[in-house]
N, C-alpha and C. Protein backbone atom coordinates (compact mmCIF):
# COMPACT_ATOMS: atom_id res chain seq x y z
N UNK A 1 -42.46 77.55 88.09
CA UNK A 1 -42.46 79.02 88.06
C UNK A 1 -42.46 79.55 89.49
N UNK A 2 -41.64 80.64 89.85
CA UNK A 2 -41.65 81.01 91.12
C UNK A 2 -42.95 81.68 91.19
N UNK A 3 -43.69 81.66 92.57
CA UNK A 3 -44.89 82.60 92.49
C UNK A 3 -44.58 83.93 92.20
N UNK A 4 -43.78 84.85 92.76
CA UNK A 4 -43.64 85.84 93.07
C UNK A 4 -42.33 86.87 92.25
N UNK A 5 -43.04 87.71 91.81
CA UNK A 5 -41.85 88.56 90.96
C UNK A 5 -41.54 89.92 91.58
N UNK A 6 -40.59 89.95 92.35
CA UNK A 6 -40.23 91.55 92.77
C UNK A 6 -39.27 92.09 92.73
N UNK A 7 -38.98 93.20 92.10
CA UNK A 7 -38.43 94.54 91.28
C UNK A 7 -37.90 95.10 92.44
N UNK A 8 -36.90 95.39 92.48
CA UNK A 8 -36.04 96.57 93.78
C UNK A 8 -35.66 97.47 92.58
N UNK A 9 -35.98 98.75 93.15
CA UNK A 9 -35.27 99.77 92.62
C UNK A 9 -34.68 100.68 93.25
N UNK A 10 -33.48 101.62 93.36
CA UNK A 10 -33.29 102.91 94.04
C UNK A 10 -32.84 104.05 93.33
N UNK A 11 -33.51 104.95 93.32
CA UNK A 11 -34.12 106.32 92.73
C UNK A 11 -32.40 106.80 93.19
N UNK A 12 -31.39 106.59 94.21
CA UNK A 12 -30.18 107.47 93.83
C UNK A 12 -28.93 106.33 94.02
N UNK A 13 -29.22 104.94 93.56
CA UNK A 13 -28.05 103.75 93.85
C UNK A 13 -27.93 103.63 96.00
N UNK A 14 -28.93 103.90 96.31
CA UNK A 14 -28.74 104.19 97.84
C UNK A 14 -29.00 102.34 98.27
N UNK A 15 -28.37 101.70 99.07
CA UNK A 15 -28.13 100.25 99.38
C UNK A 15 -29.36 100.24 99.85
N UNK A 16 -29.87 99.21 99.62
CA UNK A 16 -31.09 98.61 100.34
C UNK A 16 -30.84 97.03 100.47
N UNK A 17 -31.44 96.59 101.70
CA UNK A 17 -31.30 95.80 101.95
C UNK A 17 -32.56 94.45 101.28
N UNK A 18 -31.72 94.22 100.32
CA UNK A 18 -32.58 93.25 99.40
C UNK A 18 -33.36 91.77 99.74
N UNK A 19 -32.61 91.50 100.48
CA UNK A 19 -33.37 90.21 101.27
C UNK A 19 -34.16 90.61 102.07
N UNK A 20 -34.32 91.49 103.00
CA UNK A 20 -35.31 91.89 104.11
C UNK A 20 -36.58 92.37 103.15
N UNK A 21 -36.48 93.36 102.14
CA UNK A 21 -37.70 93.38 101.34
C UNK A 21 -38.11 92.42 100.71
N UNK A 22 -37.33 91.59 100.21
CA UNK A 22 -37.92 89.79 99.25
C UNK A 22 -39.00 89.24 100.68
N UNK A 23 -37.61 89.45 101.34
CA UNK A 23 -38.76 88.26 102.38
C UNK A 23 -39.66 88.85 102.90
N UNK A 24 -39.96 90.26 103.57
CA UNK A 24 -41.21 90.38 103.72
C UNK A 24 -42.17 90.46 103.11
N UNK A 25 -42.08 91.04 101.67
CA UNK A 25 -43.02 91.15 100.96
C UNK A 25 -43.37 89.26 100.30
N UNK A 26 -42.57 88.04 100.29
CA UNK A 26 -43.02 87.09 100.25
C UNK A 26 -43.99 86.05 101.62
N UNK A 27 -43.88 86.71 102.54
CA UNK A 27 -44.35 86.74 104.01
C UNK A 27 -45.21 86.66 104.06
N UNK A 28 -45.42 88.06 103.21
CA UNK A 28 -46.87 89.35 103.40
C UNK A 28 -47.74 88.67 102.75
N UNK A 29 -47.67 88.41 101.31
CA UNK A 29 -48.26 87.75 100.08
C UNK A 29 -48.96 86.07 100.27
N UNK A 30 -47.62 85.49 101.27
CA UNK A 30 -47.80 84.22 101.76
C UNK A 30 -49.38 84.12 102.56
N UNK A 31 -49.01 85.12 103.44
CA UNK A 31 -50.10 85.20 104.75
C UNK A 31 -51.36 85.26 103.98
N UNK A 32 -51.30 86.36 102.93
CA UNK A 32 -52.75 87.23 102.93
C UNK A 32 -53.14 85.72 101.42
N UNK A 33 -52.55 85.11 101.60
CA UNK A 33 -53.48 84.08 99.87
C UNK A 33 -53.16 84.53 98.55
N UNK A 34 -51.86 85.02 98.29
CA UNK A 34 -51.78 85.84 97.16
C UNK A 34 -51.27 84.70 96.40
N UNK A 35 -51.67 84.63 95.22
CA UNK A 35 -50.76 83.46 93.99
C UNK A 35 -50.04 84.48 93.63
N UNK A 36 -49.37 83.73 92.55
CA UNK A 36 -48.34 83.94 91.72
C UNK A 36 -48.85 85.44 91.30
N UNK A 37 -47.40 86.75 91.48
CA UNK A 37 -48.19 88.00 91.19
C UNK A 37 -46.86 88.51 90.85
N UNK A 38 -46.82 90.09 90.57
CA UNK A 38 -45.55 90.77 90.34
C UNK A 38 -45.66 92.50 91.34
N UNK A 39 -44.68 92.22 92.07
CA UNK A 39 -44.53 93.48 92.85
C UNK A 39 -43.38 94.04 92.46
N UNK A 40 -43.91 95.56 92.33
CA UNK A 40 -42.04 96.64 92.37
C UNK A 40 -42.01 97.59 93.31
N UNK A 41 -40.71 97.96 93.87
CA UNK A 41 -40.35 98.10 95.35
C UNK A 41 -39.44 99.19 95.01
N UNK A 42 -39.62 100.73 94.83
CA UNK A 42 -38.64 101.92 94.77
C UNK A 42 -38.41 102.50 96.07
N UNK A 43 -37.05 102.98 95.47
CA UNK A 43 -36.99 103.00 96.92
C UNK A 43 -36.36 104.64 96.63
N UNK A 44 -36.68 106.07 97.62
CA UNK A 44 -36.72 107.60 96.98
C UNK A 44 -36.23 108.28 98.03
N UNK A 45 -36.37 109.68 97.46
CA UNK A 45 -35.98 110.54 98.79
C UNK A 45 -37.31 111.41 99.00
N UNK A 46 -36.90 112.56 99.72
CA UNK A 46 -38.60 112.90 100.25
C UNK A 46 -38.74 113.71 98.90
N UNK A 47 -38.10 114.25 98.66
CA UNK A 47 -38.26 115.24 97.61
C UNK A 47 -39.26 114.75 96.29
N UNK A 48 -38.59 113.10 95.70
CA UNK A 48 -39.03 112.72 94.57
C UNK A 48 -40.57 112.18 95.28
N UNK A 49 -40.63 111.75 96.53
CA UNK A 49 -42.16 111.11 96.76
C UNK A 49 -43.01 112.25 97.33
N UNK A 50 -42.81 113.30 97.53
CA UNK A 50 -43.30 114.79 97.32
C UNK A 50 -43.96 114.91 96.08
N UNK A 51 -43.31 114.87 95.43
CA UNK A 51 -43.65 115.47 94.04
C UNK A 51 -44.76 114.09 93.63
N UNK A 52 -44.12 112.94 93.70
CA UNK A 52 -45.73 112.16 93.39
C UNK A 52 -46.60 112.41 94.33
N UNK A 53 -46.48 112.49 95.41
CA UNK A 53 -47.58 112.52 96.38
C UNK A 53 -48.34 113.89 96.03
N UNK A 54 -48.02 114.99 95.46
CA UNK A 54 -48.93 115.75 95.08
C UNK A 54 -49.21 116.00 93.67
N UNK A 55 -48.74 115.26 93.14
CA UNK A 55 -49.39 114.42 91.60
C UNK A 55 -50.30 113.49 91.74
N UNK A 56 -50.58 112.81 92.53
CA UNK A 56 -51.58 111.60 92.62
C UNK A 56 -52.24 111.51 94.01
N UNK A 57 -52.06 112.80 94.83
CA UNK A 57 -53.03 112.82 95.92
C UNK A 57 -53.10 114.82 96.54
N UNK A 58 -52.93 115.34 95.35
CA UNK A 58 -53.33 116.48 95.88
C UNK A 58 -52.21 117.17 97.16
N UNK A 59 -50.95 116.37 97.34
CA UNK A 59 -50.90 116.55 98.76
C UNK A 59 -49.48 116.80 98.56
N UNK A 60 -49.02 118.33 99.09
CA UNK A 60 -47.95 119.01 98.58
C UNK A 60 -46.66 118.72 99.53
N UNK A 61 -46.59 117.32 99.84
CA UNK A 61 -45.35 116.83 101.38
C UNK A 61 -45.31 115.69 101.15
N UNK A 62 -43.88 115.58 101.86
CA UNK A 62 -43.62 114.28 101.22
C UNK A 62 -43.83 113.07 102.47
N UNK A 63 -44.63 112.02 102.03
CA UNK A 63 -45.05 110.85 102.70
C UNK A 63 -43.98 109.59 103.14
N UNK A 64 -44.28 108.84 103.82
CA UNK A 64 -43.57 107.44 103.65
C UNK A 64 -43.48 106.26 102.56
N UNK A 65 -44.79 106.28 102.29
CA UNK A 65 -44.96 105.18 101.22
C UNK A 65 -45.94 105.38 100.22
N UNK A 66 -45.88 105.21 99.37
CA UNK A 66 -47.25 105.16 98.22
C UNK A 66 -47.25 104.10 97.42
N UNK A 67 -48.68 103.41 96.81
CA UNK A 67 -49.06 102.31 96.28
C UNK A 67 -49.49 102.84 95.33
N UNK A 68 -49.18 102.48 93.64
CA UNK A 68 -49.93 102.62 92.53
C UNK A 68 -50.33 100.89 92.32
N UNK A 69 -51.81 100.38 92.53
CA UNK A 69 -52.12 99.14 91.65
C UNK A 69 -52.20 99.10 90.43
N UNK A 70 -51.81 97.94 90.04
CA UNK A 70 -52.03 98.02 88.48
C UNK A 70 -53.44 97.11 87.66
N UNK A 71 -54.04 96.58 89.19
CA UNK A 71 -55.23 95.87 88.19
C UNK A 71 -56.13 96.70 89.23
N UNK A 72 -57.82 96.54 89.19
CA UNK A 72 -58.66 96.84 89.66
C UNK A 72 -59.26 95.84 90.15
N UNK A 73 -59.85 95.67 90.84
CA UNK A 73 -60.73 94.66 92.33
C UNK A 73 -61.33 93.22 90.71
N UNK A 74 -60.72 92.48 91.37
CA UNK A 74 -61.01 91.10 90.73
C UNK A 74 -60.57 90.76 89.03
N UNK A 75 -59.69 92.35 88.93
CA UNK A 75 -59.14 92.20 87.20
C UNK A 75 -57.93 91.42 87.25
N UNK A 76 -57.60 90.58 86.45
CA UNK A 76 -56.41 90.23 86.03
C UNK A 76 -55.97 89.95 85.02
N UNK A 77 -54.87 89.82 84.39
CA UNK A 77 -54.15 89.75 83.24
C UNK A 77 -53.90 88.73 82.37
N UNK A 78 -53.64 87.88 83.12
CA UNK A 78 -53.20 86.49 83.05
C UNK A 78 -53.00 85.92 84.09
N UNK A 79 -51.86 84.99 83.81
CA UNK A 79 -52.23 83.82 85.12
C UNK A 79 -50.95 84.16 86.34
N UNK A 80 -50.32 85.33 86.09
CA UNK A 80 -49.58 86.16 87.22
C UNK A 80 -50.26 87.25 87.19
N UNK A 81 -50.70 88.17 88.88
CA UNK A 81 -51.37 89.05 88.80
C UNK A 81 -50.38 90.14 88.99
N UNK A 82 -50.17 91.24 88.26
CA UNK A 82 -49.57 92.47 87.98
C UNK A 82 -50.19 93.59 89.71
N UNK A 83 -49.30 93.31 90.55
CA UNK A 83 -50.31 94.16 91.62
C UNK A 83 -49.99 95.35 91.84
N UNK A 84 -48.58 95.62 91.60
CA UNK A 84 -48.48 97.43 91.21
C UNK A 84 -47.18 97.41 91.38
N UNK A 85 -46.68 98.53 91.98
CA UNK A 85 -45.55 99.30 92.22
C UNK A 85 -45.88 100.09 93.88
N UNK A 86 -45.22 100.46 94.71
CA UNK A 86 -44.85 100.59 96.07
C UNK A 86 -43.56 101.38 95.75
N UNK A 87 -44.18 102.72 96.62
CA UNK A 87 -42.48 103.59 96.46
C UNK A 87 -42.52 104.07 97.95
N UNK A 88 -41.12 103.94 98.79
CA UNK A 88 -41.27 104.36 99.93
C UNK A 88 -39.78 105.72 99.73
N UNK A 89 -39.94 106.72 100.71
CA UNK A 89 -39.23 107.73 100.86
C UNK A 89 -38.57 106.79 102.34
N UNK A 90 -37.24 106.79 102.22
CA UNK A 90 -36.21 106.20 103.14
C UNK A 90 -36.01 107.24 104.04
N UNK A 91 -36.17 108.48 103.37
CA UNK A 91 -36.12 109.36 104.38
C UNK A 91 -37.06 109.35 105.45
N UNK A 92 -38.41 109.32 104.89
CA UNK A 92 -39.03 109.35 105.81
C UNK A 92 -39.56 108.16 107.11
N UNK A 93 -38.89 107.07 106.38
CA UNK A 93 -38.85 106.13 106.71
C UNK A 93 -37.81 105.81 108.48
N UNK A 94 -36.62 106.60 108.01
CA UNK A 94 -36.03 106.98 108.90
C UNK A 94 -36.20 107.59 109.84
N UNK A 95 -37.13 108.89 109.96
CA UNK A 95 -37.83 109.71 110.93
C UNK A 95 -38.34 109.16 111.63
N UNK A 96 -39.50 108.01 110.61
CA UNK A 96 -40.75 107.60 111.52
C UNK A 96 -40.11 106.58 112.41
N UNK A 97 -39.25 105.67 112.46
CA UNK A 97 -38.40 104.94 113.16
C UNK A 97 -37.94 105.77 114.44
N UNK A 98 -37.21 106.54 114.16
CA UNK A 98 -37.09 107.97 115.39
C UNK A 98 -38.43 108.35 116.06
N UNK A 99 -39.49 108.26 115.58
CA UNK A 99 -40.49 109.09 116.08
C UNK A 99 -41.17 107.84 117.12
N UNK A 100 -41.37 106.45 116.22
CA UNK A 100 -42.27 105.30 116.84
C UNK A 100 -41.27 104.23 117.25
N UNK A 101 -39.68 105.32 117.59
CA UNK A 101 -38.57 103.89 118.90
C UNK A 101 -38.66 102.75 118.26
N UNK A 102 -38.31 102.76 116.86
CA UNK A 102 -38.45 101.31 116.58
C UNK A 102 -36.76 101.40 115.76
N UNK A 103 -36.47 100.17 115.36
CA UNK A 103 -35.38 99.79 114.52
C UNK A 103 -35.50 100.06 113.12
N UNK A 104 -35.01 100.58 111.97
CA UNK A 104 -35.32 101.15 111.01
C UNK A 104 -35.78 100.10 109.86
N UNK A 105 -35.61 98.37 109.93
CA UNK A 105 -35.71 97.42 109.20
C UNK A 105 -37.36 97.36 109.98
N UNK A 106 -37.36 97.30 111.13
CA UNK A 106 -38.93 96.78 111.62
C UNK A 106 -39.42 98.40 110.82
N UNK A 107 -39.40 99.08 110.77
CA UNK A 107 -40.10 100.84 110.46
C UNK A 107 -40.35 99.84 108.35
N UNK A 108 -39.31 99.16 108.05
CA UNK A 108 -39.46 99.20 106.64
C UNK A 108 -40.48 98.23 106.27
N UNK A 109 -40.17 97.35 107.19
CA UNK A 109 -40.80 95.99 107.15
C UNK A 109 -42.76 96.38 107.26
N UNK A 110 -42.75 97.38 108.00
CA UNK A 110 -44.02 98.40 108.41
C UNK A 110 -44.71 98.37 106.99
N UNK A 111 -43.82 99.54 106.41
CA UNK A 111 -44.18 100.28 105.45
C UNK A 111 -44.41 98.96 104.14
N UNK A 112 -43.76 98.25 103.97
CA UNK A 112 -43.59 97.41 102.83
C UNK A 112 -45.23 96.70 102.88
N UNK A 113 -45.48 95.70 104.23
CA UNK A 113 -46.95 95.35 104.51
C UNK A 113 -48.12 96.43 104.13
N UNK A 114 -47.51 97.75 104.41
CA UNK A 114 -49.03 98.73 104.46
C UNK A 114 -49.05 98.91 102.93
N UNK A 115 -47.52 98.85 102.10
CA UNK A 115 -47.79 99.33 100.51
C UNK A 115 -48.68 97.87 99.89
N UNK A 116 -48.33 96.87 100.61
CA UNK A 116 -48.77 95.72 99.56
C UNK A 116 -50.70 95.39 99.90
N UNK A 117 -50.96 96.03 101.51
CA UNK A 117 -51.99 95.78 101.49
C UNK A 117 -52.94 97.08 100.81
N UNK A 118 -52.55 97.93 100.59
CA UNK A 118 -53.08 99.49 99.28
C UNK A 118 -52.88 98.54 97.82
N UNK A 119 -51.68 98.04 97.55
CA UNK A 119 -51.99 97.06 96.47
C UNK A 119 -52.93 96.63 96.26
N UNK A 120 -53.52 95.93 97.60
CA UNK A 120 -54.71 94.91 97.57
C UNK A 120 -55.95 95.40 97.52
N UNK A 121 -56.07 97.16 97.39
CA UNK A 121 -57.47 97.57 97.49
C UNK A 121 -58.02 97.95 99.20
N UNK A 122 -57.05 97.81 99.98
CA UNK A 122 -57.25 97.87 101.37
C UNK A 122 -56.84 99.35 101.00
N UNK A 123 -57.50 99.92 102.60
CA UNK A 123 -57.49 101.61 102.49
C UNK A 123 -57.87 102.06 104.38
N UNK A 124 -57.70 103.19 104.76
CA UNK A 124 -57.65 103.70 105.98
C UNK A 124 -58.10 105.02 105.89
N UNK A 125 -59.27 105.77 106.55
CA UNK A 125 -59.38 106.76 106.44
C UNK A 125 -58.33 107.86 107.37
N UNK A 126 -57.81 107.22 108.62
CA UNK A 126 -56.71 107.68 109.54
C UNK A 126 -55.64 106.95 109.42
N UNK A 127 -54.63 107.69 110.71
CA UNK A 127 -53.85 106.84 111.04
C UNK A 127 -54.38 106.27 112.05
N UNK A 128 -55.52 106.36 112.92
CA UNK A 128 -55.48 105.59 114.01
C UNK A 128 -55.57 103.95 113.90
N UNK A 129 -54.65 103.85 115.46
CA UNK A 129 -54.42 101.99 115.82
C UNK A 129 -55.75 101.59 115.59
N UNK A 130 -57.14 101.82 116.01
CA UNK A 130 -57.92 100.66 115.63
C UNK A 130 -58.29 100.84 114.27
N UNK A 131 -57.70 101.46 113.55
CA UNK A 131 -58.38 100.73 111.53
C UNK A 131 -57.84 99.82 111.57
N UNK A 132 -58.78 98.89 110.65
CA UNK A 132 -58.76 97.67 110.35
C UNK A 132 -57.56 97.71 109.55
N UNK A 133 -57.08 97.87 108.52
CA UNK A 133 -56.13 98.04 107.89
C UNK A 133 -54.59 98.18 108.36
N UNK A 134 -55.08 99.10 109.37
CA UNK A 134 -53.88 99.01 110.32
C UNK A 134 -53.75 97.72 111.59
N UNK A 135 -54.60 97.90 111.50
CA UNK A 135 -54.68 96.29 112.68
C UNK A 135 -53.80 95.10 111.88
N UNK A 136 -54.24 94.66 110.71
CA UNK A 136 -53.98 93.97 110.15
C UNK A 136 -52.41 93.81 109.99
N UNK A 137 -52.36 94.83 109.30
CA UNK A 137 -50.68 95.48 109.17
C UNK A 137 -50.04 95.15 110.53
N UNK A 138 -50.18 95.44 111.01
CA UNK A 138 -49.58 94.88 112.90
C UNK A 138 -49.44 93.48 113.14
N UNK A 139 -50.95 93.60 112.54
CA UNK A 139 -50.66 91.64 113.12
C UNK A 139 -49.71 90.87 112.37
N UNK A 140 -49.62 91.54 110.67
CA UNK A 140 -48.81 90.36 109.70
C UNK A 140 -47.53 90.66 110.58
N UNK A 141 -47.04 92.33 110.82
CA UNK A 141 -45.73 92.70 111.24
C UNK A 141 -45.54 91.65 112.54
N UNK A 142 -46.15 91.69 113.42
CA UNK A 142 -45.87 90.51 114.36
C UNK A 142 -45.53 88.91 114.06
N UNK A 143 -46.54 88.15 113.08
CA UNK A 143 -46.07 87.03 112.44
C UNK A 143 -44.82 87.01 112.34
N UNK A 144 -44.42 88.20 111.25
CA UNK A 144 -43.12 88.20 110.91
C UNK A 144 -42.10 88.52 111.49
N UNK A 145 -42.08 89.13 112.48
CA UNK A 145 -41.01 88.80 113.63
C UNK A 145 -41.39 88.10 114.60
N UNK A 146 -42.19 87.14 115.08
CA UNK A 146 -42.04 86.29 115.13
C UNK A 146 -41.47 84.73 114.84
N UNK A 147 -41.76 84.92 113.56
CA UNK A 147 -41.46 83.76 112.55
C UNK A 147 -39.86 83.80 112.36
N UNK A 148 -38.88 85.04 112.92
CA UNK A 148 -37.89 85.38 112.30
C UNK A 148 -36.89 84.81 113.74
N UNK A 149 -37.45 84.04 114.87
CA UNK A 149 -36.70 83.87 116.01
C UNK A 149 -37.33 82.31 116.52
């Protein structure tokens, strides 16, 4: 059985680059000790992650990424763990690449680590560089370009 089950979706047929999300999010999963689990990966515009983002956080603008888990801290289902769904706005995804001089695959590769570690029950009260959460997120992002040369 493969460990890992992950779902690409795109909210308007918009190309995504399907191997760069497999592999990081098998990277990510690798690093952090994850068994056999199931991730889904949408992919939106700002508009549609607007509208969830102020359905499920009060918050009337549209974000980069959002994590719905599907189990709770130590629940599982069976013997693959169901860990949620991850929806990122490409749009915004794109900006923040513009904003933090980066390449728009390293900006995704970002976002994909920060949705899977909200999967995991990890959380940040800021954006600032020293949360732990964010630290973390940095360091896997480094592994992985590393590992990629």
């Amino acid at each position: 059985m493969e460990p890992y089950t992950i779902d690409i979706a795109s909210e308007d047929g918009t190309e995504v680059d399907a191997e760069l999300v497999e592999e990081t999010l098998v990277f990510t999963l690798d690093h952090l000790g994850i068994g056999p689990c199931e991730v889904s990966v949408s992919f939106v515009s700002d508009e549609a992650i607007r509208r969830l983002n102020d359905r499920y956080r009060s918050l009337d603008e549209p974000t980069d990424v959002l994590s719905f888990p599907q189990e709770e801290e130590g629940e599982s289902f069976g013997p693959v763990r169901i860990l949620g769904d991850i929806v990122i706005s490409l749009d915004t995804m794109e900006r923040n690449a513009l904003v933090f001089d980066v390449e728009p695959p390293i900006e995704l590769r970002r976002l994909l680590i920060h949705g899977v570690l909200h999967l995991l029950g990890r959380d940040h009260a800021t954006n600032e560089e020293r949360e732990e959460m964010l630290l973390l997120q940095e360091k896997i992002l480094g592994h992985l370009l590393r590992s990629e040369y």
